[in-house]
N, C-alpha and C. Protein backbone atom coordinates (compact mmCIF):
# COMPACT_ATOMS: atom_id res chain seq x y z
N UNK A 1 198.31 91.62 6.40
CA UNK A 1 197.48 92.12 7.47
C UNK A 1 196.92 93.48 7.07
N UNK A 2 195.90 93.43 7.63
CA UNK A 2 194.60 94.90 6.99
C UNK A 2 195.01 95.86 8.17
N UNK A 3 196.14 96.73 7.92
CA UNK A 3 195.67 97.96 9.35
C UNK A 3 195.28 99.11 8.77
N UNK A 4 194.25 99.69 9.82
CA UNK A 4 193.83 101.05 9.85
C UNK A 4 194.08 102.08 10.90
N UNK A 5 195.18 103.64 10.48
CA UNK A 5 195.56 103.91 11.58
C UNK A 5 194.29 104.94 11.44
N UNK A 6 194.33 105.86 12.70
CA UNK A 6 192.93 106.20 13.04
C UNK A 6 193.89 107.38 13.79
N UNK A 7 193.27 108.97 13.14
CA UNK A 7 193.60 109.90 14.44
C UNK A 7 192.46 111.09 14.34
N UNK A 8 192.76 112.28 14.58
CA UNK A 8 191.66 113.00 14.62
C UNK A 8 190.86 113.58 13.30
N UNK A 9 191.53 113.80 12.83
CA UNK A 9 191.17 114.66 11.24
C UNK A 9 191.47 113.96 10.38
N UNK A 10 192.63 112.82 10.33
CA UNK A 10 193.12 112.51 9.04
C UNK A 10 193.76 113.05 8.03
N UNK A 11 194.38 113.78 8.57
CA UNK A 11 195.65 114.75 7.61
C UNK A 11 197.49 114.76 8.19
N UNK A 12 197.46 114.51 8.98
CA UNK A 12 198.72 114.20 9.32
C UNK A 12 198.93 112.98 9.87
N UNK A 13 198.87 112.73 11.01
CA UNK A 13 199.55 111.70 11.86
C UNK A 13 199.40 110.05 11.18
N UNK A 14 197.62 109.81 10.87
CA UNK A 14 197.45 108.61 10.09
C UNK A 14 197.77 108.63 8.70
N UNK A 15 197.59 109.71 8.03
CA UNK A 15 197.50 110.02 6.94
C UNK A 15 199.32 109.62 6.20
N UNK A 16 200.43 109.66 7.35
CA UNK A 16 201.17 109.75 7.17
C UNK A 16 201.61 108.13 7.36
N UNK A 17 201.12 107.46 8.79
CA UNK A 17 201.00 106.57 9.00
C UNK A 17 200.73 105.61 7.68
N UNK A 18 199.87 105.86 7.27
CA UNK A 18 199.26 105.22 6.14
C UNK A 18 200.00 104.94 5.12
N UNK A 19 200.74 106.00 4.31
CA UNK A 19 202.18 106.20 3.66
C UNK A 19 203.32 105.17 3.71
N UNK A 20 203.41 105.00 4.91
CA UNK A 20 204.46 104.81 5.50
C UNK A 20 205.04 103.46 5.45
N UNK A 21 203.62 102.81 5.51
CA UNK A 21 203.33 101.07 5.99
C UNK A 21 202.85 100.38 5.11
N UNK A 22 202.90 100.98 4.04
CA UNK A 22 201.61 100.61 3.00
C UNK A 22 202.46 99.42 2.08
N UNK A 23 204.44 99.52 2.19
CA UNK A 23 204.73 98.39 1.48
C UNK A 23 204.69 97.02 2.70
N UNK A 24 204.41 97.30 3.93
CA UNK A 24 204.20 96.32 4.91
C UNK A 24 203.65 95.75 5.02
N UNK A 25 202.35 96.75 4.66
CA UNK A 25 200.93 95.90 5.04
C UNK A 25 199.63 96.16 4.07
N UNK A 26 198.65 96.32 4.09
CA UNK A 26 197.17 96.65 3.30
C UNK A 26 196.68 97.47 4.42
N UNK A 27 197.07 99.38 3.92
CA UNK A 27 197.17 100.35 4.82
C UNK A 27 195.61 101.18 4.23
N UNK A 28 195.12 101.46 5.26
CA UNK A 28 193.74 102.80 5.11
C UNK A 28 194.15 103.66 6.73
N UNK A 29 193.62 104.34 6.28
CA UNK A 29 193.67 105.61 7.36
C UNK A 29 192.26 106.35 7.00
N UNK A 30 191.70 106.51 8.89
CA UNK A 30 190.99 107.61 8.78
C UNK A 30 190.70 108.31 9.85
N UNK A 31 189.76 109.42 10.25
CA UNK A 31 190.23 110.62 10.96
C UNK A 31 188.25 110.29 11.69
N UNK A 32 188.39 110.82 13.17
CA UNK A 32 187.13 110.65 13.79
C UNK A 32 186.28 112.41 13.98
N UNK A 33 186.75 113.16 13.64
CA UNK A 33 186.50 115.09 13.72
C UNK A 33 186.38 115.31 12.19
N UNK A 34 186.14 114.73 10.98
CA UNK A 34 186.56 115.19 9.66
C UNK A 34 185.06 114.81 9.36
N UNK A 35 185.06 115.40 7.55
CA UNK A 35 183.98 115.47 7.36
C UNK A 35 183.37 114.48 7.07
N UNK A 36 184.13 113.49 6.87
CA UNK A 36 183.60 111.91 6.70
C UNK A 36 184.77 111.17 7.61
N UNK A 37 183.87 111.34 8.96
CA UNK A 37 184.41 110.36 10.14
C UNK A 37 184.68 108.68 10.21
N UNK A 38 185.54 107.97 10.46
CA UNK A 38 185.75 106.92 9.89
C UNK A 38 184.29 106.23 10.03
N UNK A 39 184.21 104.89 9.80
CA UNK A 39 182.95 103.82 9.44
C UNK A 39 182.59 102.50 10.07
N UNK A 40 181.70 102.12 10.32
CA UNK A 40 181.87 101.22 10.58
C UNK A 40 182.18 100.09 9.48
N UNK A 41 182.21 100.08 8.57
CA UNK A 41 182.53 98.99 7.32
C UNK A 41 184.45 99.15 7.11
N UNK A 42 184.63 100.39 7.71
CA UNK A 42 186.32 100.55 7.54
C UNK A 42 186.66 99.87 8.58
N UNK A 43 186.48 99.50 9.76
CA UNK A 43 186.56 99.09 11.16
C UNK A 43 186.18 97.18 10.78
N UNK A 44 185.52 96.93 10.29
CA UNK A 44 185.47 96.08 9.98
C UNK A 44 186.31 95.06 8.91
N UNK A 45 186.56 96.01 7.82
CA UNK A 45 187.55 95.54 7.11
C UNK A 45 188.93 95.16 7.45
N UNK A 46 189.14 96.08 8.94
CA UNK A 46 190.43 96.26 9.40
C UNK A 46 190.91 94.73 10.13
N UNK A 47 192.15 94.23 10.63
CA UNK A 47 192.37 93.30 10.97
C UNK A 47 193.10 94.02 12.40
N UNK A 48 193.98 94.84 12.36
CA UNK A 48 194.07 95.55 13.50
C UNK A 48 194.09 97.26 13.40
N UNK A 49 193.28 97.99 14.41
CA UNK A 49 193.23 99.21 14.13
C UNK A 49 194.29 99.95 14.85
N UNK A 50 194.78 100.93 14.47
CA UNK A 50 196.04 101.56 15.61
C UNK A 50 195.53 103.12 15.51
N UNK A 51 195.24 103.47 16.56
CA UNK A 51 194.96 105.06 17.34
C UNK A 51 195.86 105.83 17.47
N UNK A 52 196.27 107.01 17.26
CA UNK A 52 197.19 107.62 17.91
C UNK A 52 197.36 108.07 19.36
N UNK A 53 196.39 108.21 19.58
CA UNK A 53 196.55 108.78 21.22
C UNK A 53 195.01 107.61 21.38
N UNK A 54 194.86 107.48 23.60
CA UNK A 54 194.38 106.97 23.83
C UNK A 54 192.81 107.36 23.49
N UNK A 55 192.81 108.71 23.77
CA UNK A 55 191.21 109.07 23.49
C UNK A 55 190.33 108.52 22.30
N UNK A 56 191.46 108.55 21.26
CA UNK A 56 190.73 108.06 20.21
C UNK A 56 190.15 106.95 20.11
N UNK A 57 190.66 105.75 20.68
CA UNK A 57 190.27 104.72 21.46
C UNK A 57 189.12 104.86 22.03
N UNK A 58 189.01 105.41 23.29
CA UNK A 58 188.02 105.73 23.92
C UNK A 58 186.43 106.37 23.01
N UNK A 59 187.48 106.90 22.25
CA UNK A 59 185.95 107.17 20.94
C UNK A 59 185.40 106.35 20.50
N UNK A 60 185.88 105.64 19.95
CA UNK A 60 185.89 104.35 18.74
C UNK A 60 184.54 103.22 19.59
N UNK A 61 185.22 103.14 21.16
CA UNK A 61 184.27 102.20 22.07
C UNK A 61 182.98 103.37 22.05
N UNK A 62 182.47 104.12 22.43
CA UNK A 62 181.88 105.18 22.23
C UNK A 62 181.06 104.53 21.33
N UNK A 63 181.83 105.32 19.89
CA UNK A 63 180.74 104.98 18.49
C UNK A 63 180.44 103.74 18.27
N UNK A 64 181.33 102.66 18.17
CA UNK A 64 181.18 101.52 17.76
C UNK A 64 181.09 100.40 18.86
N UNK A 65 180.81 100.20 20.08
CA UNK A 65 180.88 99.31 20.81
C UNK A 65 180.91 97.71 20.81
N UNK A 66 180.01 97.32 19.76
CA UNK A 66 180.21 95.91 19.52
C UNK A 66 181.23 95.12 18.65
N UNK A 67 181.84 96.68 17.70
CA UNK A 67 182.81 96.20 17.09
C UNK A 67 184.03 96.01 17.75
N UNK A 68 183.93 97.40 18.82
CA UNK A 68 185.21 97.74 19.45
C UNK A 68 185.71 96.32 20.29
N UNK A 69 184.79 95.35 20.99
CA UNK A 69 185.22 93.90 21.44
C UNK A 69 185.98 93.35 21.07
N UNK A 70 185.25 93.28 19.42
CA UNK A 70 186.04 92.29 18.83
C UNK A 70 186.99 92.64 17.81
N UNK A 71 187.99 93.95 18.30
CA UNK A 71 189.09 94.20 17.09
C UNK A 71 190.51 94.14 18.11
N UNK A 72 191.19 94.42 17.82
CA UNK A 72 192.42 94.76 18.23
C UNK A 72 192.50 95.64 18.27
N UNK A 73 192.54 96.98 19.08
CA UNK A 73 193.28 98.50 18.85
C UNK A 73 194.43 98.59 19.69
N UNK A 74 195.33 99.17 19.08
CA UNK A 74 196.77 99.88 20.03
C UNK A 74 196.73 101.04 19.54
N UNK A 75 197.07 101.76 20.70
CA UNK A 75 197.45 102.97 21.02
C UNK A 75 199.11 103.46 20.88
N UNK A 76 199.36 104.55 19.30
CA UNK A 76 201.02 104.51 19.64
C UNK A 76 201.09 105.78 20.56
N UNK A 77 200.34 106.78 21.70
CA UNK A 77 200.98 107.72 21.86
C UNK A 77 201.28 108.76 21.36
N UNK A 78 200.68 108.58 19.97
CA UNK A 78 201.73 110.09 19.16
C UNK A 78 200.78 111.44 19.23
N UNK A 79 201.77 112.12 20.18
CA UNK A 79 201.11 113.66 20.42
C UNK A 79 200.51 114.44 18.65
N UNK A 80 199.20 115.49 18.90
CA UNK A 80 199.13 116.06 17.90
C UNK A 80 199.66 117.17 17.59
N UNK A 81 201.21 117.19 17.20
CA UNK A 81 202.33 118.41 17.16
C UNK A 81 202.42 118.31 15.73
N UNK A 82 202.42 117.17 14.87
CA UNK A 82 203.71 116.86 13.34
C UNK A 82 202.47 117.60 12.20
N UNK A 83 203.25 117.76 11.31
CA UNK A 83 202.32 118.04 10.30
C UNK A 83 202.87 116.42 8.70
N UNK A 84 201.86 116.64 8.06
CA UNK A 84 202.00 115.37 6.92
C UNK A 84 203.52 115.28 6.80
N UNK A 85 204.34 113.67 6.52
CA UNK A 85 205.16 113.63 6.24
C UNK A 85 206.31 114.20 6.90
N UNK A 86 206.26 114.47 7.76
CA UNK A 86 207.35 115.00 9.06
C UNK A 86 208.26 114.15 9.03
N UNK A 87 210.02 114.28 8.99
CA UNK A 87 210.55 113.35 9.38
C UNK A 87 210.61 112.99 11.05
N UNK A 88 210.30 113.76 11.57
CA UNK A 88 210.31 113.29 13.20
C UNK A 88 209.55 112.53 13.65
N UNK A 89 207.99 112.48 12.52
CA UNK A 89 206.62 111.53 12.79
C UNK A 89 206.76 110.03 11.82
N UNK A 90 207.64 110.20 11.36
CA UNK A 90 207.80 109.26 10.35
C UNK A 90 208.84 108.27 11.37
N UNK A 91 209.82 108.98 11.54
CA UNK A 91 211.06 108.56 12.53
C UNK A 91 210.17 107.66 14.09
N UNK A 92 209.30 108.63 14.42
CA UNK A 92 208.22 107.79 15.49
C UNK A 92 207.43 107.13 15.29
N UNK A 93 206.79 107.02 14.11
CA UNK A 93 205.94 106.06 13.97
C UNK A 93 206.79 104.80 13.45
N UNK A 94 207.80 104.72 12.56
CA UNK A 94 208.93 104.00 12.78
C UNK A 94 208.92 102.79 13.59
N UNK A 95 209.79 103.65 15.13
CA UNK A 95 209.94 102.70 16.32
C UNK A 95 208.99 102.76 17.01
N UNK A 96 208.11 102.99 17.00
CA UNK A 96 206.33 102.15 17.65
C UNK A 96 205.86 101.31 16.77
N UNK A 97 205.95 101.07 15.74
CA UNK A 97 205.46 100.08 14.91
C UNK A 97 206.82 98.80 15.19
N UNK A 98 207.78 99.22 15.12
CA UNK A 98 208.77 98.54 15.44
C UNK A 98 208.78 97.82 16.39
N UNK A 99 208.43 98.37 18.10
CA UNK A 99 208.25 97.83 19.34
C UNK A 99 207.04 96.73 19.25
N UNK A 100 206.59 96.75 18.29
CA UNK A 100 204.84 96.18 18.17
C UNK A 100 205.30 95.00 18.14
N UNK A 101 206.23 94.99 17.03
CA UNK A 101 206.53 93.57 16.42
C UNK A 101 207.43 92.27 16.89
């Protein structure tokens, strides 16, 4: 399965996400405030996209609307507190990926 996690900048939360899952699954990460905001061809490639918080979501329908129909997004919740590689963000992204399944 193709996931793409998706948060603001792309330096911590997905970035880490991405890391994390990558012997799980076929992992990309990218950030919607950075200097190369995710894509629509990354969104497409994706099979399910995962947001960190809801807004980002709410973006995504925003920019991309016709894609946004037809993908899957979940929302894990994860506040923007952790920095890259955190064990506490690692530990949470963990059991939300966990609950998914």
């Amino acid at each position: 399965m193709k996931v793409l996690f998706i948060c603001n900048q792309n330096e911590n939360r997905s970035k880490t996400a991405e890391e994390l899952f990558k012997d799980r699954f076929e992992t990309k990460s990218a950030g919607l405030y950075n200097k190369k905001p995710v894509t629509k061809s990354q969104l497409e490639w994706a099979d399910v996209i995962i947001v960190m918080e809801d807004l980002q979501r709410k973006e995504l329908a925003k920019r991309f609307p016709d894609l946004y129909l037809g993908k899957r997004i979940i929302s894990l919740d994860v506040p923007d507190i952790y920095r890259y590689g955190q064990d506490s963000l690692k530990s949470m992204l963990k059991s939300k990926i966990k609950a998914l399944a």
